[in-house]
N, C-alpha and C. Protein backbone atom coordinates (compact mmCIF):
# COMPACT_ATOMS: atom_id res chain seq x y z
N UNK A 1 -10.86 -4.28 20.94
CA UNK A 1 -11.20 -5.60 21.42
C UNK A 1 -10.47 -5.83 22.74
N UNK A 2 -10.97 -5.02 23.76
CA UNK A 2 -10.32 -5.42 24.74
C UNK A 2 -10.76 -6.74 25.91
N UNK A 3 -9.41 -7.22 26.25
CA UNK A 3 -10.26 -8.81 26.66
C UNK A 3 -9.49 -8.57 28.27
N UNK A 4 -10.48 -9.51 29.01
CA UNK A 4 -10.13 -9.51 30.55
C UNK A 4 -9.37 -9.79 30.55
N UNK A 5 -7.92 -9.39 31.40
CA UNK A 5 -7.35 -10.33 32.13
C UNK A 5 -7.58 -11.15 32.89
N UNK A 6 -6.80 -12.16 32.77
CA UNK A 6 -7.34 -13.48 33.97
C UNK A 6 -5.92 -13.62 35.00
N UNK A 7 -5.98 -14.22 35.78
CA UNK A 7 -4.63 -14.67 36.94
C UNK A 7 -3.72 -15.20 36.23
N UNK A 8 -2.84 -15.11 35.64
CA UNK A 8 -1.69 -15.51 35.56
C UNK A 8 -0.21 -15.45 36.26
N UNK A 9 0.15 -16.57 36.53
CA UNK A 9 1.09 -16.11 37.07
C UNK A 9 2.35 -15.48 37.05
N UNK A 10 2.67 -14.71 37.92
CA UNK A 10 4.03 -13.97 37.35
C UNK A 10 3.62 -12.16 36.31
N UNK A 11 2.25 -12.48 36.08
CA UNK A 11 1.85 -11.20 34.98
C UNK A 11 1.09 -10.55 36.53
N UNK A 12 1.04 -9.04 36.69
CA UNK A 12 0.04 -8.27 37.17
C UNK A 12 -0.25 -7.65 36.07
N UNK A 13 -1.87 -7.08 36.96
CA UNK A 13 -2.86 -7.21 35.62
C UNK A 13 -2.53 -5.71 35.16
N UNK A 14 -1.83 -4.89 35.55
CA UNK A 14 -1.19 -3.36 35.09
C UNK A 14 -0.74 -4.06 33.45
N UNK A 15 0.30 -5.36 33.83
CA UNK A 15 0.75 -5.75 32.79
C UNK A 15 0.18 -6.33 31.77
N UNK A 16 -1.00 -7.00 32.06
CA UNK A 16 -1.62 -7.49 31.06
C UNK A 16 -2.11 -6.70 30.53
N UNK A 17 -2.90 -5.87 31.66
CA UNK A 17 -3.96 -4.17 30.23
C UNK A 17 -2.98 -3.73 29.70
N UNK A 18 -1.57 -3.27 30.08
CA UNK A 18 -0.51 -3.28 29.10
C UNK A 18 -0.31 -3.55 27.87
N UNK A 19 -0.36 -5.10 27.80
CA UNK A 19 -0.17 -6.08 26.77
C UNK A 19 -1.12 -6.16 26.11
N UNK A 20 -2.19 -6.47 26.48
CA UNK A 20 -3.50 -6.03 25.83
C UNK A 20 -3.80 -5.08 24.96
N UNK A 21 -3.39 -3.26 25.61
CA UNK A 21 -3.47 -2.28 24.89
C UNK A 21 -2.49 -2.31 23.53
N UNK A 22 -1.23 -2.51 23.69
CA UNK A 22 -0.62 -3.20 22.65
C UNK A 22 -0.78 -3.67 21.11
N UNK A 23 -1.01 -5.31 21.72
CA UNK A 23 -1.84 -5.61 21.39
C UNK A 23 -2.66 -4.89 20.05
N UNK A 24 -3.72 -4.31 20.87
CA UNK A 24 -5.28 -3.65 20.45
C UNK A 24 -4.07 -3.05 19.49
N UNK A 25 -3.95 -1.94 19.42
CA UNK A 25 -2.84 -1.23 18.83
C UNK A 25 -2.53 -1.97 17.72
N UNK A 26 -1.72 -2.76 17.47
CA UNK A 26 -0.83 -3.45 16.57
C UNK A 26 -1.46 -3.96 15.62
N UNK A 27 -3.07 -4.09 16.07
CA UNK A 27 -4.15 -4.55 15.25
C UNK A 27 -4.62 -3.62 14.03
N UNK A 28 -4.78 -2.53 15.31
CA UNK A 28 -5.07 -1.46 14.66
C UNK A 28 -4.66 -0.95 13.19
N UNK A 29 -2.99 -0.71 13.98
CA UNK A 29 -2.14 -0.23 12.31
C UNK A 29 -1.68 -1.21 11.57
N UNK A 30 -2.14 -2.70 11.99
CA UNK A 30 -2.39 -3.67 11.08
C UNK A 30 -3.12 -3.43 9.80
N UNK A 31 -4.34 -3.15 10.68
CA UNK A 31 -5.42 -2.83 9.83
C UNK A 31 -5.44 -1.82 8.41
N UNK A 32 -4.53 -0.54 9.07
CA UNK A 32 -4.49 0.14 8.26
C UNK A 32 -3.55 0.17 7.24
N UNK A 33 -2.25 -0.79 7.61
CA UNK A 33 -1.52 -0.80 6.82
C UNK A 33 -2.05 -1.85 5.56
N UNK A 34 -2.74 -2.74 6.26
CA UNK A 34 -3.64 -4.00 4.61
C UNK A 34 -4.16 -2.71 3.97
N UNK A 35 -4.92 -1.80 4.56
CA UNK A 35 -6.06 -0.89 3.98
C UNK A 35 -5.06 -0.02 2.59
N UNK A 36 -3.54 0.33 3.83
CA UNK A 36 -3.26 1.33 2.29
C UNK A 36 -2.55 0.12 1.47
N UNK A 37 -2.50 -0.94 1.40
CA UNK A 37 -1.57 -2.13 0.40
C UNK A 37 -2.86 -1.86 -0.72
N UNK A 38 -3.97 -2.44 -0.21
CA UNK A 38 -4.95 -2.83 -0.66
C UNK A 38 -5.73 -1.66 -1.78
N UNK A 39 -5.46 -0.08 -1.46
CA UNK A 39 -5.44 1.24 -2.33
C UNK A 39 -4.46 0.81 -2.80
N UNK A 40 -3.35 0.66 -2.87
CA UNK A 40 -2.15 0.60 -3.86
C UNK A 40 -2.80 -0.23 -5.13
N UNK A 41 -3.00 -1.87 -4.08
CA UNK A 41 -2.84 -2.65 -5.05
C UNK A 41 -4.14 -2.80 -6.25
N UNK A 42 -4.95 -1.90 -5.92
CA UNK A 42 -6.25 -1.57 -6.43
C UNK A 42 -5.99 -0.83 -7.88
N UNK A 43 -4.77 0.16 -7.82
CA UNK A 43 -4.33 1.01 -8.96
C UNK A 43 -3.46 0.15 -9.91
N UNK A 44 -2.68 -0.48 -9.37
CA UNK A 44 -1.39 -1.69 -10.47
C UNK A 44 -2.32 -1.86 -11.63
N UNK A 45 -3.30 -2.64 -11.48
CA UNK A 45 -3.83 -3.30 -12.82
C UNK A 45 -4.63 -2.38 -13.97
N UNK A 46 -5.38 -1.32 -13.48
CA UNK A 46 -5.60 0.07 -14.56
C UNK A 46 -4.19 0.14 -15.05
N UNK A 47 -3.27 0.80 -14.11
CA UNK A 47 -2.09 1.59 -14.84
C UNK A 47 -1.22 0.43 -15.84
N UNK A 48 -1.18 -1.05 -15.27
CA UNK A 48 -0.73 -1.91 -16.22
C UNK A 48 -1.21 -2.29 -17.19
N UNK A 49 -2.74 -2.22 -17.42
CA UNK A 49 -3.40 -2.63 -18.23
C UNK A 49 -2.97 -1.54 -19.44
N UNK A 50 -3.12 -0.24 -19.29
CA UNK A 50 -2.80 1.08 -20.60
C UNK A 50 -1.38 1.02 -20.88
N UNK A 51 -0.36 0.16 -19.80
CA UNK A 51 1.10 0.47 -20.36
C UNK A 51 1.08 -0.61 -21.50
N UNK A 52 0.08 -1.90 -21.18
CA UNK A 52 0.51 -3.29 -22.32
C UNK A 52 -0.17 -2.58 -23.36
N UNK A 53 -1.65 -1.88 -23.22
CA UNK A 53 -2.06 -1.54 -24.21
C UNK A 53 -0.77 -0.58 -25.32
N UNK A 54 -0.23 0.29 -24.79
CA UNK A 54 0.50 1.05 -25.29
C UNK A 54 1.99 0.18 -25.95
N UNK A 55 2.36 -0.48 -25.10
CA UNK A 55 3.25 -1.85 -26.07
C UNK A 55 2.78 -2.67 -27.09
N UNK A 56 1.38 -2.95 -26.62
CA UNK A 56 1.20 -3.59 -28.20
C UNK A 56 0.59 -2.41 -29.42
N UNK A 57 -0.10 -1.28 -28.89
CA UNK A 57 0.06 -0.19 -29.87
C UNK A 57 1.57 0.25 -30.69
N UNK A 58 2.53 0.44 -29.77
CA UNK A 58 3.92 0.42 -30.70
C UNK A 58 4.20 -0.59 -31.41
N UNK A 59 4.06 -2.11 -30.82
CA UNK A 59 4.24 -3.16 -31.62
C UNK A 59 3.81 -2.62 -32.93
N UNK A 60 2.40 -2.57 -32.91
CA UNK A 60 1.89 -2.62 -34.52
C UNK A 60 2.21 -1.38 -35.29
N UNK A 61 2.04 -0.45 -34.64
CA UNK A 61 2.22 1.09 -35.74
C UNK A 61 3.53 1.75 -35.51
N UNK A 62 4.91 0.95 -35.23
CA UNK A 62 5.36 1.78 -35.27
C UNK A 62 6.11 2.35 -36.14
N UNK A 63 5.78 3.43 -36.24
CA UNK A 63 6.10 4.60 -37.50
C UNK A 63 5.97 6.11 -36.73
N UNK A 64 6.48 7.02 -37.20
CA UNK A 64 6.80 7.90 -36.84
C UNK A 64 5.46 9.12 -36.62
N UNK A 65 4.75 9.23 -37.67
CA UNK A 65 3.16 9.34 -37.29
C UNK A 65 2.34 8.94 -36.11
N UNK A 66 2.55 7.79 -35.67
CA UNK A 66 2.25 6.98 -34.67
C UNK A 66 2.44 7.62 -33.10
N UNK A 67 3.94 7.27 -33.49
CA UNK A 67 4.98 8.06 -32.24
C UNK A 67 4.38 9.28 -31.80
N UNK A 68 4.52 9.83 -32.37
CA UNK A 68 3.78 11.77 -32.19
C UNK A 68 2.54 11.85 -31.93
N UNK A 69 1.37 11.15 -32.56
CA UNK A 69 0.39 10.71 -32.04
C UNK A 69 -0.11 10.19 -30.55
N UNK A 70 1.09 9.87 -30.19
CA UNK A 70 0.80 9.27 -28.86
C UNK A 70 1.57 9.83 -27.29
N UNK A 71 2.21 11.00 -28.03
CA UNK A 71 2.71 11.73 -26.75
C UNK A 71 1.59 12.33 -25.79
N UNK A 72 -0.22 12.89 -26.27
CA UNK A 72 -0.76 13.18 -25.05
C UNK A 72 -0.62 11.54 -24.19
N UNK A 73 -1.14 10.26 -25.39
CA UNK A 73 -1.30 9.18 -24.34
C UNK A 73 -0.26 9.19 -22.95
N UNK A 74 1.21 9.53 -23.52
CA UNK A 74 2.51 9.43 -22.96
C UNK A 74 2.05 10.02 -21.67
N UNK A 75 1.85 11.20 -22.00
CA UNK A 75 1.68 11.97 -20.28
C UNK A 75 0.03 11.70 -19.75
N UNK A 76 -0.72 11.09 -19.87
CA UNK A 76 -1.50 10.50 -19.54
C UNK A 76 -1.10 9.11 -18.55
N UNK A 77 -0.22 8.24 -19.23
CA UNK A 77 0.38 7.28 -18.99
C UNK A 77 1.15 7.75 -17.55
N UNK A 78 1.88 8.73 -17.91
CA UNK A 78 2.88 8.91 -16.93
C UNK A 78 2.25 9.63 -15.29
N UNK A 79 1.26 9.98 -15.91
CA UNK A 79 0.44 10.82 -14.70
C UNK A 79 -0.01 9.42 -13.67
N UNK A 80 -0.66 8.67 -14.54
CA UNK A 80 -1.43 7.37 -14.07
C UNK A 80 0.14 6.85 -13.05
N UNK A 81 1.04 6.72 -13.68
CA UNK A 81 2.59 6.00 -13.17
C UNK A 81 2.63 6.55 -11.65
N UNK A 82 2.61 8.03 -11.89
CA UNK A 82 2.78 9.05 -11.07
C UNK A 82 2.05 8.71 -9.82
N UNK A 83 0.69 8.87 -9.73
CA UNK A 83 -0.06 8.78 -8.98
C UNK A 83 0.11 7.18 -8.13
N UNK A 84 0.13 6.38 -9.19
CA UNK A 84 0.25 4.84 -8.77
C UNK A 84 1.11 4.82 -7.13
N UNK A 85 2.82 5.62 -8.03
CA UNK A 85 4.07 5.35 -7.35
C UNK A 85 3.30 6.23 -5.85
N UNK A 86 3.22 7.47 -5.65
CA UNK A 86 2.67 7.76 -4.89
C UNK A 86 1.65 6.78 -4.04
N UNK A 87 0.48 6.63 -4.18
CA UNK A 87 -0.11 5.22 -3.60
C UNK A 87 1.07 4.51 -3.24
N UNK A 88 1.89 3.63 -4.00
CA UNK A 88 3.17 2.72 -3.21
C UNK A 88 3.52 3.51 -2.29
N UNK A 89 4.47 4.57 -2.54
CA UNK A 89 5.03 6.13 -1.31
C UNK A 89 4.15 5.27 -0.17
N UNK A 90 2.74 5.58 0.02
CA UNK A 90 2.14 5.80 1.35
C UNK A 90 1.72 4.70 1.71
N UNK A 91 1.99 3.58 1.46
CA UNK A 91 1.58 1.86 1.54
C UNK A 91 2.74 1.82 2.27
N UNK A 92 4.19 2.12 1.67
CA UNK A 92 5.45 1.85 2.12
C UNK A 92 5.63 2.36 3.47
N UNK A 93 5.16 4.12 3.27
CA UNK A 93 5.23 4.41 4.57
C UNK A 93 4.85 3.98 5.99
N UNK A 94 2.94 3.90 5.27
CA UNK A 94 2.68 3.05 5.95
C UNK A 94 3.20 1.93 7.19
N UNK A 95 3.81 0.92 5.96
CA UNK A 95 4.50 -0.24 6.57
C UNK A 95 5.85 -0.06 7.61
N UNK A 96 6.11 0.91 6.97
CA UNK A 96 7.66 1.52 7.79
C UNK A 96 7.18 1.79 9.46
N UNK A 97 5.92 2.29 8.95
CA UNK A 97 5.24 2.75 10.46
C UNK A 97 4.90 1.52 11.30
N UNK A 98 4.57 0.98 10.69
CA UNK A 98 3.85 -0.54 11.58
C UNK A 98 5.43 -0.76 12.10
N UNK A 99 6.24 -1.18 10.99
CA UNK A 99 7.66 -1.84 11.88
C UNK A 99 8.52 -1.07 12.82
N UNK A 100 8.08 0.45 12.77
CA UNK A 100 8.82 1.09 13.60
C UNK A 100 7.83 1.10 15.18
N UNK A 101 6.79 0.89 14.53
CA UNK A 101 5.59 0.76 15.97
C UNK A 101 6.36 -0.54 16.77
N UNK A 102 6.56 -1.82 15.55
CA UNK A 102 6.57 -3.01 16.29
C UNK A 102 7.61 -2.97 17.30
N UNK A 103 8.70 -2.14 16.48
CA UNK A 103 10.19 -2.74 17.02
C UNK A 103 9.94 -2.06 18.38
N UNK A 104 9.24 -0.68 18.57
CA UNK A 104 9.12 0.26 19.65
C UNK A 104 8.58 -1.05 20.87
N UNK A 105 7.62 -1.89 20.49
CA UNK A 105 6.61 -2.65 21.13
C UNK A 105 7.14 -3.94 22.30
């Protein structure tokens, strides 16, 4: 979205396409940083939804039958965790990037 400069004073217009490009920029990895929040935050509610399921499954059965029964769920569970935290990993990074862009800016 690049926009004309107009006369201002005190700015030459080197500086404004400058500021401008910027700007454009900041938008940019704006953009992408909502994009990876927004993958993250897309995974939370699957992976939370099977952990309550799995709390109120112990609630009711728990007995030792039960327990053992539910170790594939366990690493099922944990894979889902796994992957989630990852997604966060690259949201975070992400963001690290935008603020290291900004502070550069």
């Amino acid at each position: 979205m690049l926009m004309v400069c107009t006369a201002t004073p005190g700015v030459t217009k080197p500086q404004c396409l400058s500021s401008q490009r910027k700007l454009d920029q900041t938008r940019k990895r704006y953009g992408q940083l909502i994009g990876a929040m927004k993958r993250a935050e897309v995974k939370i509610d699957p992976v939370l939804a099977a952990f309550r399921d799995q709390v109120l499954f112990l609630k009711h059965n728990l007995n030792a039958q039960a327990i053992a029964s539910l170790h594939q769920e366990m690493v099922s569970v944990e894979a889902d965790i796994a992957s989630l935290i990852k997604e966060m990993e690259a949201s975070i990074a992400e963001a690290d990037g935008f603020i290291k862009a900004m502070s550069k800016a």
